[in-house]
C-alpha atoms as a PDB file:
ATOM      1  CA  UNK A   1       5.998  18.636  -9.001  1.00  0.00           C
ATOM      2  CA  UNK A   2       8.967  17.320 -10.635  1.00  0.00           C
ATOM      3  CA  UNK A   3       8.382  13.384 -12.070  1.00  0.00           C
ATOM      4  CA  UNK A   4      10.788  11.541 -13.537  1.00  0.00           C
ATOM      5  CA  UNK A   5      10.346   8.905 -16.351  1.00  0.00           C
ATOM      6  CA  UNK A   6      11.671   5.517 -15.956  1.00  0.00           C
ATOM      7  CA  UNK A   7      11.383   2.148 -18.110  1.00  0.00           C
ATOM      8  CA  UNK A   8       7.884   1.346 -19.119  1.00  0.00           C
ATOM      9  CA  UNK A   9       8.303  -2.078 -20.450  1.00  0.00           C
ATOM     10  CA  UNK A  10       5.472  -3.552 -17.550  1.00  0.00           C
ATOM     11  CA  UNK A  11       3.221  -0.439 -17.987  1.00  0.00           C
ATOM     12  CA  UNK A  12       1.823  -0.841 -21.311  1.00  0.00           C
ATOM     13  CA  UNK A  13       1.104   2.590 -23.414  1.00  0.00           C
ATOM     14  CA  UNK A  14       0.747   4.622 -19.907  1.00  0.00           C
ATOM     15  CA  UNK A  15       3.980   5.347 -18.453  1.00  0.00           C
ATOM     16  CA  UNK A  16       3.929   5.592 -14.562  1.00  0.00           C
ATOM     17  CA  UNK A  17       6.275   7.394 -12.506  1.00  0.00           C
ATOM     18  CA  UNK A  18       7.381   8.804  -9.096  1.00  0.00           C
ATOM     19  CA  UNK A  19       6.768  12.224  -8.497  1.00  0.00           C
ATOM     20  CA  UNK A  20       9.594  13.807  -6.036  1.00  0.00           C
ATOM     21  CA  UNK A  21       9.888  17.129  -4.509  1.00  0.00           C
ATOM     22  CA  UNK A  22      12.079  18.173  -1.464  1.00  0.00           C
ATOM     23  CA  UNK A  23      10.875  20.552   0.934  1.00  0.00           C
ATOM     24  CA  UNK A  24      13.739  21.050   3.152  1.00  0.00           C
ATOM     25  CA  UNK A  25      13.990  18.126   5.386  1.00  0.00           C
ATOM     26  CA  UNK A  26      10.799  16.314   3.951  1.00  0.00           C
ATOM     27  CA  UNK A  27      10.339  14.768   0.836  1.00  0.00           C
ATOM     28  CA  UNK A  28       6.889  14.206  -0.887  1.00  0.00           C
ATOM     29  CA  UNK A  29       6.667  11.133  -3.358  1.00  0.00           C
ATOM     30  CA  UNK A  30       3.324  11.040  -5.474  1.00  0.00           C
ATOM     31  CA  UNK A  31       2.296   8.215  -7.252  1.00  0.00           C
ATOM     32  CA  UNK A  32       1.830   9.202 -10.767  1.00  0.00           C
ATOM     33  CA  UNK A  33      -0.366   6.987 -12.598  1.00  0.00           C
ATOM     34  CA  UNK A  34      -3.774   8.521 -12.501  1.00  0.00           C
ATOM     35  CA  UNK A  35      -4.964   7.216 -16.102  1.00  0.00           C
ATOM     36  CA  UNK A  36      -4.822   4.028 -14.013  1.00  0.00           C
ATOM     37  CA  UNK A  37      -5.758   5.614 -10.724  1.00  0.00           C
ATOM     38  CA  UNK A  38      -2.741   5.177  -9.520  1.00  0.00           C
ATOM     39  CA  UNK A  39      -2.308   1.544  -9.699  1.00  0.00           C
ATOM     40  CA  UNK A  40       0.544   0.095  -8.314  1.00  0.00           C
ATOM     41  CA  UNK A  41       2.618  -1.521 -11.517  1.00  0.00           C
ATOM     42  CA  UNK A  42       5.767  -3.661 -11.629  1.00  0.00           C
ATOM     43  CA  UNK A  43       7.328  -0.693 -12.882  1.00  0.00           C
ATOM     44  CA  UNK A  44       6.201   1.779  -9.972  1.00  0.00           C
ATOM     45  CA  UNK A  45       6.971  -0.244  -6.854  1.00  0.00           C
ATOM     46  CA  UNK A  46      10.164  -0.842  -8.393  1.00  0.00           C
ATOM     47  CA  UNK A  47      10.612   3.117  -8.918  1.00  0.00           C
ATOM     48  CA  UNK A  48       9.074   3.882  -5.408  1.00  0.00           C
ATOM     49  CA  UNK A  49      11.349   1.229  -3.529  1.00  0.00           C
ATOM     50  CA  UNK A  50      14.282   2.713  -5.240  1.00  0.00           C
ATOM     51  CA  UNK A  51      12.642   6.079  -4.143  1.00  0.00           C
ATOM     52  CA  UNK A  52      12.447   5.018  -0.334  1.00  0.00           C
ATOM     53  CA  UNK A  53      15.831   3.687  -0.164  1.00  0.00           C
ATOM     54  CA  UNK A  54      17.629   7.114  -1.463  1.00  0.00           C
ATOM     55  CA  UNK A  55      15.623   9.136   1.445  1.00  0.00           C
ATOM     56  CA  UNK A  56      18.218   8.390   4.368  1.00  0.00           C
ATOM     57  CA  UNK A  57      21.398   8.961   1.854  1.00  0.00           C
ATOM     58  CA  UNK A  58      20.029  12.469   0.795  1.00  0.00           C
ATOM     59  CA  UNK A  59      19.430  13.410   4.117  1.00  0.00           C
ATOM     60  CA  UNK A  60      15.908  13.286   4.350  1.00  0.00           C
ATOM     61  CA  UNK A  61      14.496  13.433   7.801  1.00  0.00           C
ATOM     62  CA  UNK A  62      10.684  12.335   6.894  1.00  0.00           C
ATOM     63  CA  UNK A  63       8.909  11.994   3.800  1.00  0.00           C
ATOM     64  CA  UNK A  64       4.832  12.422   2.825  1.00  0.00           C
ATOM     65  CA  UNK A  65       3.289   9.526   0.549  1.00  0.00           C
ATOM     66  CA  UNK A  66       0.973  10.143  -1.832  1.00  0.00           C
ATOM     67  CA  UNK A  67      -1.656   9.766  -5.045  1.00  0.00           C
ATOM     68  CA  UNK A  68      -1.847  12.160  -8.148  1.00  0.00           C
ATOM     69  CA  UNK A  69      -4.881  13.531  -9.050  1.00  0.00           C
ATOM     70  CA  UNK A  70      -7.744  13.332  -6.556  1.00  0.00           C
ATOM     71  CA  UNK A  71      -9.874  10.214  -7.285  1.00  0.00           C
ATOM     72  CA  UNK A  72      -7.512   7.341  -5.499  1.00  0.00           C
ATOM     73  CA  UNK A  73      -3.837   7.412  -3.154  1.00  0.00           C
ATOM     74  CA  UNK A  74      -4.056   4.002  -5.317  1.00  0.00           C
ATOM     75  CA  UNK A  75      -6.275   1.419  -6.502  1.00  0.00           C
ATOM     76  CA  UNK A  76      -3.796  -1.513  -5.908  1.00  0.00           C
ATOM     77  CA  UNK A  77      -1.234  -3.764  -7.218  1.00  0.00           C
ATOM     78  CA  UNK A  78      -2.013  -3.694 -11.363  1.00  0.00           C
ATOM     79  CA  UNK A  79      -3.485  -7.307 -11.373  1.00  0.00           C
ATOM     80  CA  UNK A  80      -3.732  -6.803 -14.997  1.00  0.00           C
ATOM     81  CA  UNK A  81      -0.115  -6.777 -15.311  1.00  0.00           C
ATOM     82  CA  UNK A  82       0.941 -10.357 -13.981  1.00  0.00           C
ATOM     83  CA  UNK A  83      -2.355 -11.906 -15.718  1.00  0.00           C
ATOM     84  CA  UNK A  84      -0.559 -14.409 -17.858  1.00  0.00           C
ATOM     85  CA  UNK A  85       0.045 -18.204 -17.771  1.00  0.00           C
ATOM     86  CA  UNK A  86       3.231 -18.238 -16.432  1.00  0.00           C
ATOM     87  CA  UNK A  87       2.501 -15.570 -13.093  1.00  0.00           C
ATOM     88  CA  UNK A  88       3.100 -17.000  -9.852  1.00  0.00           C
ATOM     89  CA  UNK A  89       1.126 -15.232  -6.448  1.00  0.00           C
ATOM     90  CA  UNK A  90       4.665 -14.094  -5.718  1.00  0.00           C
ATOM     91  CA  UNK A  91       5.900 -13.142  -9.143  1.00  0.00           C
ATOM     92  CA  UNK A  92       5.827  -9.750  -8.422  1.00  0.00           C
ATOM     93  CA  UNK A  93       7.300  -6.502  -7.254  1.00  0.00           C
ATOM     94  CA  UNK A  94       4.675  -5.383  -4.480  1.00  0.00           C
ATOM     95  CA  UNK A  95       6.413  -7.384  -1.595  1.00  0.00           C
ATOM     96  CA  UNK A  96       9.959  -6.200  -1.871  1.00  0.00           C
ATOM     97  CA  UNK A  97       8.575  -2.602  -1.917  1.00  0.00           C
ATOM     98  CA  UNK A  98       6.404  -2.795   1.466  1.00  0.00           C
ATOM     99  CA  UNK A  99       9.830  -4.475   3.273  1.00  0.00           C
ATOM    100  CA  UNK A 100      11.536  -1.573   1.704  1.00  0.00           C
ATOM    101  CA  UNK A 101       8.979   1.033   2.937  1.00  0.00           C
ATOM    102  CA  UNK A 102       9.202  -1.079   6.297  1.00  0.00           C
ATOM    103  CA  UNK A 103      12.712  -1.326   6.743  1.00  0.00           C
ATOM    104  CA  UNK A 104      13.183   2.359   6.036  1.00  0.00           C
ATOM    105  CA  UNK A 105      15.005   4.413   9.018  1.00  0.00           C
ATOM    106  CA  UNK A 106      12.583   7.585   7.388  1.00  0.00           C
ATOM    107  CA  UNK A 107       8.993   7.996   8.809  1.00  0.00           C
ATOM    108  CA  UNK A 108       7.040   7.905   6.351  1.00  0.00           C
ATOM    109  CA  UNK A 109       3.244  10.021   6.221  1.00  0.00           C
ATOM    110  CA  UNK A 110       0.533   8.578   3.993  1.00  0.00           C
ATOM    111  CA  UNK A 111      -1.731  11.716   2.564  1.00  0.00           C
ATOM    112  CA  UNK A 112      -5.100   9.638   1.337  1.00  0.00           C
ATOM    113  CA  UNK A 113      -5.912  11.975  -1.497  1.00  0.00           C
ATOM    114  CA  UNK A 114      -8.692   9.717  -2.827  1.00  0.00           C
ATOM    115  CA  UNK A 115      -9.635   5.865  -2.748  1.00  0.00           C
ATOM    116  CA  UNK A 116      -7.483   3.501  -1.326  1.00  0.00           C
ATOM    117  CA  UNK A 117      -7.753   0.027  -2.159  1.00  0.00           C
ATOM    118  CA  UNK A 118      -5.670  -3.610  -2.368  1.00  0.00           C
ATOM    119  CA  UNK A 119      -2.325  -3.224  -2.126  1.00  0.00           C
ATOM    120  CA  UNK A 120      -2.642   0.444  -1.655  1.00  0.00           C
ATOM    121  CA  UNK A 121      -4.388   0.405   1.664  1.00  0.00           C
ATOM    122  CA  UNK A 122      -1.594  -2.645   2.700  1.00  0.00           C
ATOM    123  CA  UNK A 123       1.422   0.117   1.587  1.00  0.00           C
ATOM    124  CA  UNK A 124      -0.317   3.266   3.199  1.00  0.00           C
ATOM    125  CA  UNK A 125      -0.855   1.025   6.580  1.00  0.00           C
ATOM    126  CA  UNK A 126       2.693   0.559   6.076  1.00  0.00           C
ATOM    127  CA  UNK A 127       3.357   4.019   6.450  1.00  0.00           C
ATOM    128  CA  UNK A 128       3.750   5.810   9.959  1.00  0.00           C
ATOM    129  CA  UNK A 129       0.785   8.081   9.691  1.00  0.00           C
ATOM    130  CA  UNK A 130      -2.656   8.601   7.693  1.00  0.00           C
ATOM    131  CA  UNK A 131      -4.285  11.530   6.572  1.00  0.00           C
ATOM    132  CA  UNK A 132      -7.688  11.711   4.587  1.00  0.00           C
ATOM    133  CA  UNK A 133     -10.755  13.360   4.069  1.00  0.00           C
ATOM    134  CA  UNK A 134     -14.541  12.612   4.256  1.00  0.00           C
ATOM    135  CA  UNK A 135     -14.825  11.247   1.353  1.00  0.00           C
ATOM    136  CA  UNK A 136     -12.145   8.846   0.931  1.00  0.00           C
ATOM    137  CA  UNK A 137     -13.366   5.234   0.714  1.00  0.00           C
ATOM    138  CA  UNK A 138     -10.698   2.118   1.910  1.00  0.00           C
ATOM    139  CA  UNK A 139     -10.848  -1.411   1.465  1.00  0.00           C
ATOM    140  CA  UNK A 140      -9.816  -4.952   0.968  1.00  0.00           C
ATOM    141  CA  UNK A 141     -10.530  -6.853  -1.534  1.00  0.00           C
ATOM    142  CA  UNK A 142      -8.624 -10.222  -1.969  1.00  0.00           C
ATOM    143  CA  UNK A 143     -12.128 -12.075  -1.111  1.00  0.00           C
ATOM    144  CA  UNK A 144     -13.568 -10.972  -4.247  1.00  0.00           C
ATOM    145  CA  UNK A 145     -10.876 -11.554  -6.260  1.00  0.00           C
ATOM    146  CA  UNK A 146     -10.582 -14.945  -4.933  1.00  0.00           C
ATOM    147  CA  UNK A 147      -7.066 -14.731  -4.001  1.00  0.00           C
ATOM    148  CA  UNK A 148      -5.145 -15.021  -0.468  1.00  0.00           C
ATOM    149  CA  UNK A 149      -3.697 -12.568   1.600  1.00  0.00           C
ATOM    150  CA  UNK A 150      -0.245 -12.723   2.811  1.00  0.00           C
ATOM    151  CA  UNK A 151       0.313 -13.570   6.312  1.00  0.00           C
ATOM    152  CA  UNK A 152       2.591 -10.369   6.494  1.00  0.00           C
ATOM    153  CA  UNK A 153      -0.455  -7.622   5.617  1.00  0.00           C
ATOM    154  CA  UNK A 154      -2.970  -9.935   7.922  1.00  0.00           C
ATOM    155  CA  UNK A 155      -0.584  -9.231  11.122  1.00  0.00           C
ATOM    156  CA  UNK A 156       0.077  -5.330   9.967  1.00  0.00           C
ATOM    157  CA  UNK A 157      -3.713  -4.905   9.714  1.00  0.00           C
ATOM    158  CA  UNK A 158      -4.422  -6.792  12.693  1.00  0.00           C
ATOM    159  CA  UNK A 159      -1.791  -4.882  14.934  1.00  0.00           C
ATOM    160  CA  UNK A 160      -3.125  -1.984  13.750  1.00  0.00           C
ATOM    161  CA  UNK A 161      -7.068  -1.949  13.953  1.00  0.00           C
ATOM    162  CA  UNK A 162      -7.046  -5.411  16.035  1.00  0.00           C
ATOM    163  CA  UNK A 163      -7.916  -9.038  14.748  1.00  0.00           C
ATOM    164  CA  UNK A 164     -11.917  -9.017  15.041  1.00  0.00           C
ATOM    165  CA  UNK A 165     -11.930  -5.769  12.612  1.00  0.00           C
ATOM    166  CA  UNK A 166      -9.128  -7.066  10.736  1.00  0.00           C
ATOM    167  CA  UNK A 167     -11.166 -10.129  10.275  1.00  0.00           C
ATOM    168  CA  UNK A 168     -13.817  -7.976   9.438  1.00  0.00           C
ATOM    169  CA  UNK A 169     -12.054  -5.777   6.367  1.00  0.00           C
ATOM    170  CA  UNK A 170     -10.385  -9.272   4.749  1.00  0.00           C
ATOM    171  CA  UNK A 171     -13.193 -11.736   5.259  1.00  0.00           C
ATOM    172  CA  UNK A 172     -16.173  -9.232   4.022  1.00  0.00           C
ATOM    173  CA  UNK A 173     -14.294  -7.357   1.508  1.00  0.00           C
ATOM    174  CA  UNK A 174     -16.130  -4.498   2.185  1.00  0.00           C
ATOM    175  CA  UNK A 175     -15.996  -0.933   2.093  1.00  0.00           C
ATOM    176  CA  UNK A 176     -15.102   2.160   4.580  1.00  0.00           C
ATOM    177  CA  UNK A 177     -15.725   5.271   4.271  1.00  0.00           C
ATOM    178  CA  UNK A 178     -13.327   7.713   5.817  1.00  0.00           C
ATOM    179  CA  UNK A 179     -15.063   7.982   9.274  1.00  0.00           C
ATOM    180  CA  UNK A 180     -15.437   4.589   9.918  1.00  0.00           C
ATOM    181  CA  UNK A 181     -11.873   3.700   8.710  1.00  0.00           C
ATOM    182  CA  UNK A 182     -11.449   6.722  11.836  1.00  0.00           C
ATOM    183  CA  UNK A 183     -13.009   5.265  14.117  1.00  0.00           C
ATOM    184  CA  UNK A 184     -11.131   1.991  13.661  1.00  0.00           C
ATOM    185  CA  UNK A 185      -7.901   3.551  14.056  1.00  0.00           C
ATOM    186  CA  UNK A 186      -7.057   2.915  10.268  1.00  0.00           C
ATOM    187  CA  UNK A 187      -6.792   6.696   9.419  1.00  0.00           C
ATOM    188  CA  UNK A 188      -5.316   8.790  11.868  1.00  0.00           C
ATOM    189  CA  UNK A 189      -6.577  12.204  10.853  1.00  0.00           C
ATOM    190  CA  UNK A 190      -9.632  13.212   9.108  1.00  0.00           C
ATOM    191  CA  UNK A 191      -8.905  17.060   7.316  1.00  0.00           C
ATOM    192  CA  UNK A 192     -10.927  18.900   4.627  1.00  0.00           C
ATOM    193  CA  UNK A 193     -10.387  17.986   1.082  1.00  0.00           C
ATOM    194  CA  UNK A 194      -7.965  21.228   0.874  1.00  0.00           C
ATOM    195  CA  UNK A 195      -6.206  20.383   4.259  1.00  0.00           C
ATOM    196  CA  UNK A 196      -4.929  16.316   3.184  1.00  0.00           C
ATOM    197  CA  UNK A 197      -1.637  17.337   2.006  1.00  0.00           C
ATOM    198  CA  UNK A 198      -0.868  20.272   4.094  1.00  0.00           C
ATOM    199  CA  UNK A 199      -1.820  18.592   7.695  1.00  0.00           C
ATOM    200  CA  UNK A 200       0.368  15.235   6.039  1.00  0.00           C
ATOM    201  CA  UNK A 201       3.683  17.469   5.072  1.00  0.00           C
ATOM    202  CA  UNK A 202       3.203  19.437   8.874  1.00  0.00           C
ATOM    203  CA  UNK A 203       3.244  16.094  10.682  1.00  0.00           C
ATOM    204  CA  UNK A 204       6.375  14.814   8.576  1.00  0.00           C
ATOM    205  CA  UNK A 205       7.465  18.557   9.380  1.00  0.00           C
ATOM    206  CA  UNK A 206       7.695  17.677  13.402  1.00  0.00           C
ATOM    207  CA  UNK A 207       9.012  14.581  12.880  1.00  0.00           C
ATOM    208  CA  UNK A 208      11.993  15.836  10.544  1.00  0.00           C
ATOM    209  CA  UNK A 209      12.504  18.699  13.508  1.00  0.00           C
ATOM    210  CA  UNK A 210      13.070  16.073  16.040  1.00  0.00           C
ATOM    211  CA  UNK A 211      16.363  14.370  16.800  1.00  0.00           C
ATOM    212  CA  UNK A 212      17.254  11.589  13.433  1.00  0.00           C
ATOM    213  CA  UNK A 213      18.780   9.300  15.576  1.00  0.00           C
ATOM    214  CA  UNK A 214      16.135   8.997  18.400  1.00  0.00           C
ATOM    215  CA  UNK A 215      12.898   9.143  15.371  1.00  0.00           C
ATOM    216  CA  UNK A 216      14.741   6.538  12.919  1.00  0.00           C
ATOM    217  CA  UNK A 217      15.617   4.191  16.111  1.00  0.00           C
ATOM    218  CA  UNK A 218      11.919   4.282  17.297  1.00  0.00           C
ATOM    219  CA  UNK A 219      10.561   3.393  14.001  1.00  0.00           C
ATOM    220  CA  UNK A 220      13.356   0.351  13.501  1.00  0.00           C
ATOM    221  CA  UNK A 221      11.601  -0.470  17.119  1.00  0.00           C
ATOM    222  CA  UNK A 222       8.590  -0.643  15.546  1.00  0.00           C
ATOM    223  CA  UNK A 223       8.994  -2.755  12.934  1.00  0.00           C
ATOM    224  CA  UNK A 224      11.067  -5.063  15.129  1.00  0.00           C
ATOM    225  CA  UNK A 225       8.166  -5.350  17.382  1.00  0.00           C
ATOM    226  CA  UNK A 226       5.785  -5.970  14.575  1.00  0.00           C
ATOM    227  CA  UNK A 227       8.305  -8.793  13.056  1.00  0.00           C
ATOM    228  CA  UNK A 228       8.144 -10.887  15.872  1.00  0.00           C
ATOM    229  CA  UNK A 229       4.579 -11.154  15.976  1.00  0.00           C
ATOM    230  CA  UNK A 230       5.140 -13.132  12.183  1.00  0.00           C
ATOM    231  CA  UNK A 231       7.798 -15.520  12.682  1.00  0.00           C
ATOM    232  CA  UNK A 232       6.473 -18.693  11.608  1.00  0.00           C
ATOM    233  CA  UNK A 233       8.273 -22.448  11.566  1.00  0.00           C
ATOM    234  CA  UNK A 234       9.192 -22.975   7.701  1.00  0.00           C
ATOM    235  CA  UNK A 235       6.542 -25.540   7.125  1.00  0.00           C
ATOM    236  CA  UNK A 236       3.787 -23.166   8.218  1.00  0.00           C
ATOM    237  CA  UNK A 237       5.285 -20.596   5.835  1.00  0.00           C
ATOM    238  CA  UNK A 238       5.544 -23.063   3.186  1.00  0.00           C
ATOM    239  CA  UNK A 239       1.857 -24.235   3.463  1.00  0.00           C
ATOM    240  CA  UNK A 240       0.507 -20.556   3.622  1.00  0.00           C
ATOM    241  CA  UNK A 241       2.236 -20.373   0.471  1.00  0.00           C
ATOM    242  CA  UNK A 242       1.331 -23.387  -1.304  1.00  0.00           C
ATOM    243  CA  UNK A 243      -2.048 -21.914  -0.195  1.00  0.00           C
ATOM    244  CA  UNK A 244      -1.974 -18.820  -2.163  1.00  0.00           C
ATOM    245  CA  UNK A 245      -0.341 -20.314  -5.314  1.00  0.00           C
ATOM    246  CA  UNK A 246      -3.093 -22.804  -5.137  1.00  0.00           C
ATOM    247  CA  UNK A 247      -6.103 -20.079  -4.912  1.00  0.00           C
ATOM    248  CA  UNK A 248      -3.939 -17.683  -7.620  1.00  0.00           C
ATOM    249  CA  UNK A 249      -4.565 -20.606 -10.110  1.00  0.00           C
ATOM    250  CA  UNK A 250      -7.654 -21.151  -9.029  1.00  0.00           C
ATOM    251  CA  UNK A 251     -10.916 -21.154 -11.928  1.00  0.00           C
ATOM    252  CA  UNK A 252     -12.344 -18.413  -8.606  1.00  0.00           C
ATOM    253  CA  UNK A 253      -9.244 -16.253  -9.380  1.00  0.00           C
ATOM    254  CA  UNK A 254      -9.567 -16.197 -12.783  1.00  0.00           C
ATOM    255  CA  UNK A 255     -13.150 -15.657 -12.634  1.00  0.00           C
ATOM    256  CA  UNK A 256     -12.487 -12.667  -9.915  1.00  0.00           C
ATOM    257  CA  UNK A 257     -10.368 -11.096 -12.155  1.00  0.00           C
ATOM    258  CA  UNK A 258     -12.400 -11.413 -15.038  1.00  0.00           C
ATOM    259  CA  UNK A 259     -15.397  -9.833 -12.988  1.00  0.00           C
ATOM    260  CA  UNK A 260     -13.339  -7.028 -12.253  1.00  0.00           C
ATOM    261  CA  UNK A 261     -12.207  -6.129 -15.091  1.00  0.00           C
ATOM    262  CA  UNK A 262     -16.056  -6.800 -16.574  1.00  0.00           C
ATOM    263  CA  UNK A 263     -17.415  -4.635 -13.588  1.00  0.00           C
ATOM    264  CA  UNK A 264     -19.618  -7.123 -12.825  1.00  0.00           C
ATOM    265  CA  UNK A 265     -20.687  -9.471  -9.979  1.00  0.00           C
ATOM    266  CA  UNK A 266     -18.456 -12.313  -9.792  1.00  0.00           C
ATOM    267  CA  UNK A 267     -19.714 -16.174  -9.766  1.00  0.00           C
ATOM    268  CA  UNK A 268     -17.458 -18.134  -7.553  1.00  0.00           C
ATOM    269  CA  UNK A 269     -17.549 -22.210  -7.772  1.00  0.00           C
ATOM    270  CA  UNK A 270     -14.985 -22.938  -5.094  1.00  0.00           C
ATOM    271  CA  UNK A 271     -12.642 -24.334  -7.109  1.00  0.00           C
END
């Protein structure tokens, strides 16, 4: 796997990175920050949405997604790095990079190599396709960390396992293991450990066979279809955000992230 280094002012000591290699039509990206389990920093989206948008120039027909190491795909957007006074809920580089992955022409196959949690479950529902194996766990966790969701990843996870179980994985915060995830149509194939990567690059491999222009115009489809079901008037926007800014400052957030990073219960107060 060939990874290339990039500026690691917003990573700290650990420098994440994109892996990229290019297996005829198909390209696999990896995200490389296993010391963090491959938490999604500033720094990485940024990489990875720069990553995404050079697919259709090279020529790529379809590319596999995935984790390095084998104990997460990703553990999230890096909380850690936007925990200072001045953050905002929307001071950060995780939204632009799931319109990017969305707006890409490129299917995209999502090869669950481990857990999958946060912001990594909202950018490998993103994705066309899942692969995992048994013992992958997925889940949501915004409850517990006593922030709000953005309307945009509510209507993706609802269109794809339904509202009631959408509901379900926001509200309760809790935890799937590979099967049930299965079951609820959030992973689409369930391999051996061994089998993640190769059944992931052999789907990408029929879709990069197929005609470009019929596969990238379907997928635009897609997304078209799935915009519509989120266009709200510009005052409900603007109280949904006002809504999350409002629970990002909130004593609950601060004592959700404190929790987590304390890997303890947390105590919430409701305010």
């Amino acid at each position: 796997m060939v990874l290339r280094r990039r500026d690691a002012r917003y990573d700290g000591a650990v420098t994440a990175t994109i892996g990229q290699q290019r297996q005829g039509d198909v390209m696999v990206l990896t995200l490389a920050n296993e010391a963090k389990r491959n938490a999604l920093t500033p720094a990485l989206c940024r990489e990875l949405a720069d990553a995404v948008r050079a697919l259709e120039p090279a020529g790529v027909r379809a590319a596999v997604l995935t984790g390095a190491g084998n104990r997460a795909f990703s553990a999230g957007f890096d909380l850690g790095a936007l925990d200072h006074p001045d953050a905002s809920a929307v001071d950060n580089p995780f939204d632009p990079l799931v319109d990017t992955v969305a707006a890409s022409p490129v299917p995209l196959v999502c090869a669950l190599n481990g857990g999958v949690f946060g912001g990594g479950l909202e950018l490998a529902a993103t994705c066309d396709l899942r692969v995992a194996h048994p013992g992958v766990k997925l889940a949501i966790p915004p409850a517990r960390l006593g922030i709000i969701y953005s309307a945009r990843g509510l209507s993706r996870m609802s269109a794809l396992v339904g509202e009631s179980r959408a509901r379900e994985l926001f509200l309760t915060a809790r935890t799937l293991d590979a099967a049930e995830a299965h079951a609820w149509r959030l992973i689409d194939h369930v391999v051996p450990e061994a089998e993640v990567l190769p059944r992931a690059l052999a789907l990408a491999g029929d879709m990069a066979a197929l005609a470009p222009l019929a596969v990238q115009g379907m997928r635009r489809s897609f997304e078209a279809l799935l915009a519509q079901r989120l266009r709200l008037a510009p005052e409900v926007a603007a109280a949904l955000a006002a809504a999350q800014e409002a629970a990002w400052r909130s004593e609950d957030a601060v004592e959700g992230r404190r929790a987590m990073a304390e890997k303890r219960p947390p105590v919430f107060r409701g305010r």
